[in-house]
Every structure is written in structure tokens, then in C-alpha cells.
C-alpha atoms as a PDB file:
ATOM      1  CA  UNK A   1       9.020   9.370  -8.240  1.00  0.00           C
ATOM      2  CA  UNK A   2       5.077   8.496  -7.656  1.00  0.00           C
ATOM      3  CA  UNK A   3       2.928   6.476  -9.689  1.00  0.00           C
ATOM      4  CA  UNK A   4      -0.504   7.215 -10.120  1.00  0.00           C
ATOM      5  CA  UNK A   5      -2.921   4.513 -11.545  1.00  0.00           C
ATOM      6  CA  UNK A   6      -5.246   7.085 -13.353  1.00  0.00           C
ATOM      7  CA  UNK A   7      -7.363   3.359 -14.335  1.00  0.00           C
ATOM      8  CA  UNK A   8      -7.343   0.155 -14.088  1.00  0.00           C
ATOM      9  CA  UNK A   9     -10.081  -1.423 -15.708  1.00  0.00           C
ATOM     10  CA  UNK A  10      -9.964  -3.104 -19.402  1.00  0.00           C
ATOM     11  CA  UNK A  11     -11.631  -1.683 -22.305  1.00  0.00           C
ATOM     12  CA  UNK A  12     -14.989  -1.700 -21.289  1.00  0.00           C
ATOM     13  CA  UNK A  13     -14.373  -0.512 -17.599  1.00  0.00           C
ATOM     14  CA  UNK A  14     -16.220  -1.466 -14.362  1.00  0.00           C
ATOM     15  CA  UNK A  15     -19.152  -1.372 -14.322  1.00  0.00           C
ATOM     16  CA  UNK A  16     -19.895  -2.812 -17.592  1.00  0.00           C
ATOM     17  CA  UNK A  17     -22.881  -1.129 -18.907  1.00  0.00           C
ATOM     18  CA  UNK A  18     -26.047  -2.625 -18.926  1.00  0.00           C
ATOM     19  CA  UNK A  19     -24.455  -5.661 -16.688  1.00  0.00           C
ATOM     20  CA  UNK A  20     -26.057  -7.385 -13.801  1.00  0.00           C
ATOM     21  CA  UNK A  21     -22.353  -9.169 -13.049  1.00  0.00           C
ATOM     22  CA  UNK A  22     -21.883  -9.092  -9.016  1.00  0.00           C
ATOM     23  CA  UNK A  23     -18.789  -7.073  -9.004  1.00  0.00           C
ATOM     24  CA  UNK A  24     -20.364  -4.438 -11.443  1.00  0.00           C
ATOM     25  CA  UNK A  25     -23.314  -3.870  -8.770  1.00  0.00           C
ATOM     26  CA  UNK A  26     -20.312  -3.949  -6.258  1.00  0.00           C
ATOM     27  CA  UNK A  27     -20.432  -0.925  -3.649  1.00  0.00           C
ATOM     28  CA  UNK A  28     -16.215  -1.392  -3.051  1.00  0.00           C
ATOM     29  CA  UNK A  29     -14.966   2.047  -4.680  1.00  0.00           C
ATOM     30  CA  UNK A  30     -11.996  -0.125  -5.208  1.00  0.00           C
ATOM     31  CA  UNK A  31     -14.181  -2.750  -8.020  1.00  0.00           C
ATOM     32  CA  UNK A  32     -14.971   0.474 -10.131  1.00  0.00           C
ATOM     33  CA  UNK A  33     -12.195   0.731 -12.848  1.00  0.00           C
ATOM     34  CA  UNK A  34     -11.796   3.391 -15.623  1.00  0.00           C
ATOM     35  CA  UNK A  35     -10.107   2.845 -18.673  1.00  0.00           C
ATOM     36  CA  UNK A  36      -6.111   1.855 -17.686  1.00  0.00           C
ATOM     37  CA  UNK A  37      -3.610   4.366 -17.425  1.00  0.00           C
ATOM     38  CA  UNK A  38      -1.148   5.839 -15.236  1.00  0.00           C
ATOM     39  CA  UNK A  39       0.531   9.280 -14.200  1.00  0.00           C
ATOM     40  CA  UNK A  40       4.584   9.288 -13.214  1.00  0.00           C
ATOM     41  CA  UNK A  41       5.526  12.053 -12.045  1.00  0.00           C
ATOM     42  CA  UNK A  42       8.215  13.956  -9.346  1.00  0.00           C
ATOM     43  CA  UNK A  43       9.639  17.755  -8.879  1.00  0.00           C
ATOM     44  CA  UNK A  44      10.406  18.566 -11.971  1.00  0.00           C
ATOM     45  CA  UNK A  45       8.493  15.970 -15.067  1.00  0.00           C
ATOM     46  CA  UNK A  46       5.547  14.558 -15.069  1.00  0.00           C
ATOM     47  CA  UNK A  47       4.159  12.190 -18.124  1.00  0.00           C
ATOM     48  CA  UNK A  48       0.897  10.430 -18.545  1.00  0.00           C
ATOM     49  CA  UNK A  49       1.445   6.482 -20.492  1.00  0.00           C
ATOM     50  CA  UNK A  50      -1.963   6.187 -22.098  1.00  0.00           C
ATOM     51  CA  UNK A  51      -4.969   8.873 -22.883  1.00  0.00           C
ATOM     52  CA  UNK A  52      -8.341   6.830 -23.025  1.00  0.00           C
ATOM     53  CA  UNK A  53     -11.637   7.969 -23.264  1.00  0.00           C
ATOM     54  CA  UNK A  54     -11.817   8.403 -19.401  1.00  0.00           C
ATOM     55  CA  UNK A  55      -8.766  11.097 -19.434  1.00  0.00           C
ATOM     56  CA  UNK A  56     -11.257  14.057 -18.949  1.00  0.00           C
ATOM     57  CA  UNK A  57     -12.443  12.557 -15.505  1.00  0.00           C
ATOM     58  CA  UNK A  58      -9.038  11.250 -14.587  1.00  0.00           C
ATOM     59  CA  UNK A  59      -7.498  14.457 -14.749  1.00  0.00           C
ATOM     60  CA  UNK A  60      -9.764  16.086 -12.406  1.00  0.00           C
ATOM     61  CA  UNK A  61      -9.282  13.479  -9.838  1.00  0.00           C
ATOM     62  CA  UNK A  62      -5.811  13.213 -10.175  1.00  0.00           C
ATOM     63  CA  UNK A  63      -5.272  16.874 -10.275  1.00  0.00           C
ATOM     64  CA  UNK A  64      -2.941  16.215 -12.091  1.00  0.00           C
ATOM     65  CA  UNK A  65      -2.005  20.115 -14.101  1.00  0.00           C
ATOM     66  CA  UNK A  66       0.986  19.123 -16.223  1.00  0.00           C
ATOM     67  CA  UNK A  67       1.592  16.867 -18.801  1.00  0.00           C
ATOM     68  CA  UNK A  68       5.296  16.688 -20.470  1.00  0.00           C
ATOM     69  CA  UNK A  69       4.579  13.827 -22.424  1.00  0.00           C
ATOM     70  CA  UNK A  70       2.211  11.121 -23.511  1.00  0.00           C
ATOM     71  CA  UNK A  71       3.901   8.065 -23.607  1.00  0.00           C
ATOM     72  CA  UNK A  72       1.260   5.505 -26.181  1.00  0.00           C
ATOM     73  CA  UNK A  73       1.817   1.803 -26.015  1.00  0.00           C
ATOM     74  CA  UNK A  74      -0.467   0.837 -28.655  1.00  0.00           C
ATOM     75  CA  UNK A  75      -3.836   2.276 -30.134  1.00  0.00           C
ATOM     76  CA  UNK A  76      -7.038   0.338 -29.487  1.00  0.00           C
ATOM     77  CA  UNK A  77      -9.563   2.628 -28.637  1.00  0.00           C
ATOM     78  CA  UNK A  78      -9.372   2.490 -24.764  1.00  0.00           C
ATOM     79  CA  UNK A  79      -5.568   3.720 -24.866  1.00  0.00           C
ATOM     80  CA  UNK A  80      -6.126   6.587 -26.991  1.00  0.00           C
ATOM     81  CA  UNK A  81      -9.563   8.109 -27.483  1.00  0.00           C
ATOM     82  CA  UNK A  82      -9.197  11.014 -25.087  1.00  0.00           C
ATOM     83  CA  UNK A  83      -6.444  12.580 -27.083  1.00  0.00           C
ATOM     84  CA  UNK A  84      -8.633  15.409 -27.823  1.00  0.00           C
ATOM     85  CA  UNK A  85      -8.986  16.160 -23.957  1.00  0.00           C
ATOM     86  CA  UNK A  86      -5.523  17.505 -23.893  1.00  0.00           C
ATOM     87  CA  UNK A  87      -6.761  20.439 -24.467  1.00  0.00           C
ATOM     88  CA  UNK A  88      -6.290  22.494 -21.381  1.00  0.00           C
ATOM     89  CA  UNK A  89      -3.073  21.199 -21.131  1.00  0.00           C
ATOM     90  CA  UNK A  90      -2.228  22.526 -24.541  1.00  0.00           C
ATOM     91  CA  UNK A  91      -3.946  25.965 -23.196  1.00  0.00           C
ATOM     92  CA  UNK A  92      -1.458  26.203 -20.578  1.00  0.00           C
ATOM     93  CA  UNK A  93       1.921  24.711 -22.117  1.00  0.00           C
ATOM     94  CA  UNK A  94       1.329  24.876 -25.632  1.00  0.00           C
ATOM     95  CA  UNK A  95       2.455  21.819 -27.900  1.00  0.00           C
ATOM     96  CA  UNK A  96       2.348  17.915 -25.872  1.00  0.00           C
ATOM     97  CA  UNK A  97       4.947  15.291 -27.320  1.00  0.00           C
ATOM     98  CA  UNK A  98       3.296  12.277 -27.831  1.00  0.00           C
ATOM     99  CA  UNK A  99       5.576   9.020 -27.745  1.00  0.00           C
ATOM    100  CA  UNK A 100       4.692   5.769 -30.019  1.00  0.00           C
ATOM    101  CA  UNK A 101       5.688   3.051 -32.812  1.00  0.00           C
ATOM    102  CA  UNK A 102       5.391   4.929 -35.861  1.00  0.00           C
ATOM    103  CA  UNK A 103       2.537   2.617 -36.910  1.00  0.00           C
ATOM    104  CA  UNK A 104       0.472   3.927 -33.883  1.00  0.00           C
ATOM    105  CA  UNK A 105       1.337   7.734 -34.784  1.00  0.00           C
ATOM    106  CA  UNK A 106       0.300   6.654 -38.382  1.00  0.00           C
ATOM    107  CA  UNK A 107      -2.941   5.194 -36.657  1.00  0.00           C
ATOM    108  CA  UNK A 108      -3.420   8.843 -34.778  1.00  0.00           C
ATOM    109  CA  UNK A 109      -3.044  10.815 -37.393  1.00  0.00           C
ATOM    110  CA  UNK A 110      -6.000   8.767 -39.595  1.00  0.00           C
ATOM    111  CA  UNK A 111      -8.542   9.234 -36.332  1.00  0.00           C
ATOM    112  CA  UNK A 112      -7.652  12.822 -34.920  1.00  0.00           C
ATOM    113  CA  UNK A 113      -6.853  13.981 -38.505  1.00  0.00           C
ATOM    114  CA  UNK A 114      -8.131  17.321 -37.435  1.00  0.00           C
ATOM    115  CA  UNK A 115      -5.143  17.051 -34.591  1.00  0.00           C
ATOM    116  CA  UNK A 116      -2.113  16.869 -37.150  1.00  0.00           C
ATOM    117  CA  UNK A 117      -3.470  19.175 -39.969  1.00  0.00           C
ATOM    118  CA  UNK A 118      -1.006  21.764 -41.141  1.00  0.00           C
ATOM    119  CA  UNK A 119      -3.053  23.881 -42.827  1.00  0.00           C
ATOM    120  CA  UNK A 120      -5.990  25.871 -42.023  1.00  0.00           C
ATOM    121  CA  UNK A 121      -5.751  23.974 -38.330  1.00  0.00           C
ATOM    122  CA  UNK A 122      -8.983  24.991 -36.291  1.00  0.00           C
ATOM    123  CA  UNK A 123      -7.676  27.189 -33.850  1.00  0.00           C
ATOM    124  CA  UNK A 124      -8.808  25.458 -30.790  1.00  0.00           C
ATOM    125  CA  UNK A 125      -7.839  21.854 -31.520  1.00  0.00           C
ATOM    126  CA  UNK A 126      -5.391  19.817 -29.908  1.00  0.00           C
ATOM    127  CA  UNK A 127      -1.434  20.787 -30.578  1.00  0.00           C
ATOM    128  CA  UNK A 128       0.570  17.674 -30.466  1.00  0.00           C
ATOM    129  CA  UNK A 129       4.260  17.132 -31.165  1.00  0.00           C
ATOM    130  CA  UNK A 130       4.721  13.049 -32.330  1.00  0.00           C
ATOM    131  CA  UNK A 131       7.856  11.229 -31.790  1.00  0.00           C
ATOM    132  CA  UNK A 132       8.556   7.573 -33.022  1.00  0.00           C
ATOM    133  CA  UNK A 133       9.274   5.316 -30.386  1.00  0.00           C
ATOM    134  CA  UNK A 134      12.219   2.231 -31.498  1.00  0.00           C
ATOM    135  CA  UNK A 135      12.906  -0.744 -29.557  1.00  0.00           C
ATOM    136  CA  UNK A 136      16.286  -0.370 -27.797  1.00  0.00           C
ATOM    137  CA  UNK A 137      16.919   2.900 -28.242  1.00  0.00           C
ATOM    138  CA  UNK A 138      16.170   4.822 -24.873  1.00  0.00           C
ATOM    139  CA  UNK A 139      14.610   8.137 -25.030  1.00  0.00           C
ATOM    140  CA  UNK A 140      14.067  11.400 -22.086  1.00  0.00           C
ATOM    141  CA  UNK A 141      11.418  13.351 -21.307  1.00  0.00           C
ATOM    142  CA  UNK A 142      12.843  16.235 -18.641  1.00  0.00           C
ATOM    143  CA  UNK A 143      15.247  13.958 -16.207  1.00  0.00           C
ATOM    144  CA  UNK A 144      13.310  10.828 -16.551  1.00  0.00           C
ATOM    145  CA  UNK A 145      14.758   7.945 -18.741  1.00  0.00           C
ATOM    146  CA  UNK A 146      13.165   6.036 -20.381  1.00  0.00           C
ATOM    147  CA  UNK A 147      13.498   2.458 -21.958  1.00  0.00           C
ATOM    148  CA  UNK A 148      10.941   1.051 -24.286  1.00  0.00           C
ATOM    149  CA  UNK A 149       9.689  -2.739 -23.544  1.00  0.00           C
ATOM    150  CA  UNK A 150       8.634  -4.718 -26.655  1.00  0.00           C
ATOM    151  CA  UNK A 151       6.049  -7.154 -25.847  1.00  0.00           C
ATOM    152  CA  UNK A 152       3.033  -9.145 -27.551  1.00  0.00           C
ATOM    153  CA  UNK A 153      -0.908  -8.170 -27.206  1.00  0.00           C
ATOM    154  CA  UNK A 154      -2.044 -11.451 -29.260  1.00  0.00           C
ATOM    155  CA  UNK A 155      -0.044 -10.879 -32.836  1.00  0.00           C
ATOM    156  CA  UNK A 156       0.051  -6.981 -31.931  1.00  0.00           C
ATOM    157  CA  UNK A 157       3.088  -5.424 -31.295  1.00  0.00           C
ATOM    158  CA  UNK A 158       3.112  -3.563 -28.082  1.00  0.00           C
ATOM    159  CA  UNK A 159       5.290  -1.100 -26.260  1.00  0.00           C
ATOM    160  CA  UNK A 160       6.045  -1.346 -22.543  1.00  0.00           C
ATOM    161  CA  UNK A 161       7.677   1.732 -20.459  1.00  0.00           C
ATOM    162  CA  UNK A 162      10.724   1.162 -17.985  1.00  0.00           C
ATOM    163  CA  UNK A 163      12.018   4.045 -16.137  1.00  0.00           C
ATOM    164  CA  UNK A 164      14.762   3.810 -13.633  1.00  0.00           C
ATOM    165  CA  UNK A 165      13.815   0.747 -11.515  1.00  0.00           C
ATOM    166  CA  UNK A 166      10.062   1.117 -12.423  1.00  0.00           C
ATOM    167  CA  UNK A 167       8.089  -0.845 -15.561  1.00  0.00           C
ATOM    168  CA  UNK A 168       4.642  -0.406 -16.817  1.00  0.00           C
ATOM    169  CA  UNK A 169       3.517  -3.295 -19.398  1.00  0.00           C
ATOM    170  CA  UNK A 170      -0.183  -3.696 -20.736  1.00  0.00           C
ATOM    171  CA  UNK A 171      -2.284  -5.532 -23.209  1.00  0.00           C
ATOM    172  CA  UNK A 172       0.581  -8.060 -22.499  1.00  0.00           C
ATOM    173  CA  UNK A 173       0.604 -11.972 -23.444  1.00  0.00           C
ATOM    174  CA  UNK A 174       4.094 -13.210 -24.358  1.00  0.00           C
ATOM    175  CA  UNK A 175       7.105 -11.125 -23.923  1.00  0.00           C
ATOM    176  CA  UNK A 176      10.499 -12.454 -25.578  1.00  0.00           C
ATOM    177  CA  UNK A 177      13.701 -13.435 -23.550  1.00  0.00           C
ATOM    178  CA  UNK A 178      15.502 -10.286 -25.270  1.00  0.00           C
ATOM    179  CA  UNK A 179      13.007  -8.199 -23.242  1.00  0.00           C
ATOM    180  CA  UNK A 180      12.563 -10.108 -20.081  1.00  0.00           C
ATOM    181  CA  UNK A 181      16.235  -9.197 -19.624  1.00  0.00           C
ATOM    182  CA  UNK A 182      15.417  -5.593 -19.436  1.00  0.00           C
ATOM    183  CA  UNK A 183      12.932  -5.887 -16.682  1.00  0.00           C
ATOM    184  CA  UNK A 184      15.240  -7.380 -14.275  1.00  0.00           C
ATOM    185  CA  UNK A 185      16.236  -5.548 -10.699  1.00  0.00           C
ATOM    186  CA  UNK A 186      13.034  -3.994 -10.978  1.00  0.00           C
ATOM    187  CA  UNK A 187      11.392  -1.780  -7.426  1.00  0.00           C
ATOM    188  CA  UNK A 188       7.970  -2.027  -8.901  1.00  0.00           C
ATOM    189  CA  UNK A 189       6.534  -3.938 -11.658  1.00  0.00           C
ATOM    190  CA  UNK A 190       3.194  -2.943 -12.972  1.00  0.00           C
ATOM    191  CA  UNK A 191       1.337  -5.783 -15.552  1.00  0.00           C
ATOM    192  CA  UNK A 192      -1.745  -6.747 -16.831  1.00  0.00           C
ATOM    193  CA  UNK A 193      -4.025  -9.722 -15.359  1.00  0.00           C
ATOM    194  CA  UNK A 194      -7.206  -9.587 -17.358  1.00  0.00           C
ATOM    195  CA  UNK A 195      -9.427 -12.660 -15.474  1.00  0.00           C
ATOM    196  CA  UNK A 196      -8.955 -15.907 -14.095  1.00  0.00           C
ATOM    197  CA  UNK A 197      -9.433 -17.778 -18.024  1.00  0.00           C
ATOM    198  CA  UNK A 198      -6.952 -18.233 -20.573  1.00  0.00           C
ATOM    199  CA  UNK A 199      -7.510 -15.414 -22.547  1.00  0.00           C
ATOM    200  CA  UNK A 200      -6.434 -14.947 -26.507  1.00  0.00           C
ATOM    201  CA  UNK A 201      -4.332 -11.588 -26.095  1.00  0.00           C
ATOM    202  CA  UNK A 202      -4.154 -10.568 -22.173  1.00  0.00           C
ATOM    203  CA  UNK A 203      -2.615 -12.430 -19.415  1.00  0.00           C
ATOM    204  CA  UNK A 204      -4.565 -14.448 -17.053  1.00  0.00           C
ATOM    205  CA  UNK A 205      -4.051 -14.271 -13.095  1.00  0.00           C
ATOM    206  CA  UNK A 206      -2.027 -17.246 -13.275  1.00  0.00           C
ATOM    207  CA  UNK A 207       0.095 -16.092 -16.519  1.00  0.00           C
ATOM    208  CA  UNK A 208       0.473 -12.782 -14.670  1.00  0.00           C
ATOM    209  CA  UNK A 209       2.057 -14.363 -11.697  1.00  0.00           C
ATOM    210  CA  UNK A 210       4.244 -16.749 -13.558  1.00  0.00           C
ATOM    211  CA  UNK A 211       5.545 -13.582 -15.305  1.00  0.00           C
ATOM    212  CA  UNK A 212       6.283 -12.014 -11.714  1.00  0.00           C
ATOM    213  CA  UNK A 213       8.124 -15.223 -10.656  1.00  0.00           C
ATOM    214  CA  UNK A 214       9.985 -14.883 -13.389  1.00  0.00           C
ATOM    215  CA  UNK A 215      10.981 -11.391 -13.211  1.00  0.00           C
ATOM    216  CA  UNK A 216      11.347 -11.320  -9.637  1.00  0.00           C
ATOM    217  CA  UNK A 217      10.661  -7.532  -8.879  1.00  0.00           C
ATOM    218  CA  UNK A 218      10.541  -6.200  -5.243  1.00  0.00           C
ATOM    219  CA  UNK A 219       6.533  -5.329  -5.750  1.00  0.00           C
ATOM    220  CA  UNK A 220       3.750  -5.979  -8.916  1.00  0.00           C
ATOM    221  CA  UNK A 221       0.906  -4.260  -9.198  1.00  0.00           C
ATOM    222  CA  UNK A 222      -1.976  -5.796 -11.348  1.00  0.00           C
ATOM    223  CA  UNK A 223      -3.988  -3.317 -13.943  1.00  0.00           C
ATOM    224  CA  UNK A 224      -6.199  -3.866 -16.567  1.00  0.00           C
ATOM    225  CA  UNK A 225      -8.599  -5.836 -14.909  1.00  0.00           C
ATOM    226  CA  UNK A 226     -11.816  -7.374 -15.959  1.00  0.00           C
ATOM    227  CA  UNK A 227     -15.309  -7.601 -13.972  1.00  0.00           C
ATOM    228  CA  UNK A 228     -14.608 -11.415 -13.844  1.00  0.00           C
ATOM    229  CA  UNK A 229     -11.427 -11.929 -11.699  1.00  0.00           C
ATOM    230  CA  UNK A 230     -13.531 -11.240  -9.129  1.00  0.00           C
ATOM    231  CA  UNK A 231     -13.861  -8.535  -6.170  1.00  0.00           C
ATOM    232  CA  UNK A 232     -10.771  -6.806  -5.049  1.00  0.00           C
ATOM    233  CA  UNK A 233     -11.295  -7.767  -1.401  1.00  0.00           C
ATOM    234  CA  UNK A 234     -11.608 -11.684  -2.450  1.00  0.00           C
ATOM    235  CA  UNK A 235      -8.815 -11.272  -5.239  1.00  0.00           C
ATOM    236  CA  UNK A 236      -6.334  -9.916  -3.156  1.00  0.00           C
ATOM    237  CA  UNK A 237      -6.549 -12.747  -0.223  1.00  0.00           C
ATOM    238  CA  UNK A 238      -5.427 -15.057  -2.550  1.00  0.00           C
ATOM    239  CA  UNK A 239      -2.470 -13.390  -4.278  1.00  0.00           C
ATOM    240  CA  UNK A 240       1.030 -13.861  -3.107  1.00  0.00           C
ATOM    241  CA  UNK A 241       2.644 -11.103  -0.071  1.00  0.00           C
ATOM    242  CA  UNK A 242       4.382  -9.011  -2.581  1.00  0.00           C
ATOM    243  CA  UNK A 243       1.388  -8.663  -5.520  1.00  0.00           C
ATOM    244  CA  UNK A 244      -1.219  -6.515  -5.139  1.00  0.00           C
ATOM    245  CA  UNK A 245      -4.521  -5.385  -7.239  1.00  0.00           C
ATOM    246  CA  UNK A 246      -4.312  -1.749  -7.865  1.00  0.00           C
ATOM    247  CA  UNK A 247      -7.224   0.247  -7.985  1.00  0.00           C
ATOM    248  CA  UNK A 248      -8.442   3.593  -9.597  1.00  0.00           C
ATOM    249  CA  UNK A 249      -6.602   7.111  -7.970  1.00  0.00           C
ATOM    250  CA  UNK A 250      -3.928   4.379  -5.701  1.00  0.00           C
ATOM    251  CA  UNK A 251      -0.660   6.204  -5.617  1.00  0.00           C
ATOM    252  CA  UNK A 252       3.220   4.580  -4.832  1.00  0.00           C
ATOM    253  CA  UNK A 253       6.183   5.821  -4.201  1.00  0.00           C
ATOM    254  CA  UNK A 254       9.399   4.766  -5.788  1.00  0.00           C
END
């Protein structure tokens, strides 16, 4: 199974626009982020957790040409607004299932109304195929199983992804015992580290590696980072042996 982080910037990507922050004039390929998301794929499924407004340009980097699923774990604006992009996809394969909590297919459905209509559907737009995603109740997409995560974005409920001995959590700031349980035994542990500061509904660096201690997993990659942690050069010095930054089209193996 690979991983492909697609993006790994937070919502307003790096560079911020209009800033004159060091790490946004940075020349490092690796301190330009795109919106977060991430491909999984192997022989025979591949699925996409997250379609921001970057998709488009992911895509084409990635080459990635198949997409069995779209796995949602919640639906600000940065994790969703390139559903229309699908497009192609739909072109080649016909309907996508999308995966999410029923309030964030509810969500969907108000914003890509023209997506979900039943009636008199504009030829050209986006097919989709929604599924409700329920804590503790596993779900497949081809061979791949997978095992929703329940976690905390401030007050907003959240869904993590585990499959096999993998995990992908974002937009992540407490996580209940129930669901640390879950994440044990893990190869690779992907999780969100926003910026140095406490911040209201993301984990800081040091939050972020007190979650890793906890968990224990052989490797943790850190997403859904902000301009101010810092450059990835200087960032990565500091951070334990088995913790790494990733960065924008960085592919792993499991």
C-alpha cells in the first residue's frame, strides 16, 4: 500500500496570499503546502481522503487516474471544495462513492446542490454515490478495510481513517480513550500539528507529539501545517528520530 500526501498545508495553504511571513517567501519546494489531503492506493483500489479546492492541481501531479472512493472527514471548505473536479474521473468510471457522517453528506448536498439533483441533472455535472459513515462500524472500498476514527476538531465532530496498520487523523484536538484504543500497533501514523501555539481546534507541535507518545506507532508523519511552525529544514532537526514533516507529492510505503 503507498500513501501519497496530495497536501499538507492548512486551510489557507503556503504561501499565504498577500504574506510577507519568511517561510511563505521560502524557496524550499518542501515549505509550499496545498490544501491537506492524501491518496492510498495499491494493485487493485485506490481512494482519495479529502477533495479541497487544490484537487484539480493535485491530480495532475500525482497522476493519480483512479479514484474508488472519497473518503470526507469533515466539511470546512478546504476538505471539500474541489468536489466538482471529479469530473474526469466520473468521465472515465462513471458514479464516485463518497464516504462521510451523514451531517457532512447533508452539508454536500446544500453546497453542490447541482451534484445530487435527481431531476433534470445537467448532463455534465459531477455523479456521486454518498454513503453514511458510523463510528464503529467498519466499511470496504475494493480489498481495503477500513475503520472510522472519531475524534474532536474544537466542538466538531470529526472522522479519522484507519486501514490495516495505517491511520490518517486531521483537524484533530482531543481524541477519546474509546478511540485511542483503535490506533494502537499502528506502521504509520499520519496527524495534524498546526504551529508551535496552543491553538483552539488543531494540535500544536507539542500536543502532536504527546499524541505520538501516546500511541506509540512505528512512524508519524505531520500534515496540516501552518506558515508559523517554521521551515521544514529547521522543524525537522528538532523533532524526535521516528517523526517526520511531510511535504506536498512525498510518497511511503506500507
Amino acid at each position: 500500500m503507498k500513501i501519497y500526501f496530495l497536501g499538507t498545508g492548512t486551510s489557507q495553504g503556503i504561501p499565504v496570499i498577500g504574506s510577507q511571513h519568511s517561510v511563505c517567501l521560502s524557496d524550499d519546494f518542501k515549505d509550499k503546502r496545498l490544501r491537506v489531503s492524501v491518496w492510498i492506493h495499491d494493485e487493485n483500489s485506490s481512494i482519495v481522503i479529502d477533495c479541497g479546492p487544490d484537487f484539480r492541481q493535485q491530480m495532475l501531479a500525482s497522476k493519480c487516474s483512479r479514484v474508488d472512493a472519497i473518503l470526507f472527514t469533515h466539511e470546512h471548505s478546504d476538505h471539500t471544495a474541489g468536489l466538482d473536479d471529479i469530473r474526469p474521473f466520473n468521465f472515465k468510471q462513471g458514479e464516485i462513492p463518497i464516504f462521510g457522517h451523514q451531517r457532512v453528506l447533508d452539508n454536500l448536498k446544500k453546497r453542490f446542490d447541482y451534484i445530487f439533483e435527481t431531476e433534470n441533472k445537467y448532463p455534465g455535472a459531477p455523479s456521486v454515490k454518498p454513503i453514511e459513515v458510523i463510528n464503529d462500524n467498519p466499511f470496504s472500498v475494493g480489498n481495503l478495510k477500513i475503520n472510522p476514527i472519531n475524534v474532536w476538531h474544537g466542538t466538531l465532530q470529526v472522522f479519522g481513517y484507519k486501514i490495516d496498520k495505517f491511520a490518517y487523523l486531521t483537524d484533530v484536538k482531543t481524541v477519546d480513550l474509546q478511540e485511542i484504543e483503535k490506533l494502537k500497533e499502528l506502521k504509520v501514523l499520519v496527524i495534524n500539528c498546526l504551529r508551535e501555539e496552543p491553538h483552539h481546534s488543531h494540535f500544536s507541535l507539542q500536543e502532536a507529539l504527546d499524541f505520538v507518545t501516546l500511541v506509540q506507532p512505528e512512524r508519524t508523519y505531520l500534515t496540516h501545517i501552518s506558515h508559523l511552525l517554521g521551515f521544514h529544514e529547521e522543524v525537522q532537526k528538532k523533532l524526535p528520530k521516528n517523526v517526520f514533516l511531510a511535504y506536498d507529492n512525498l510518497e511511503i510505503s506500507i
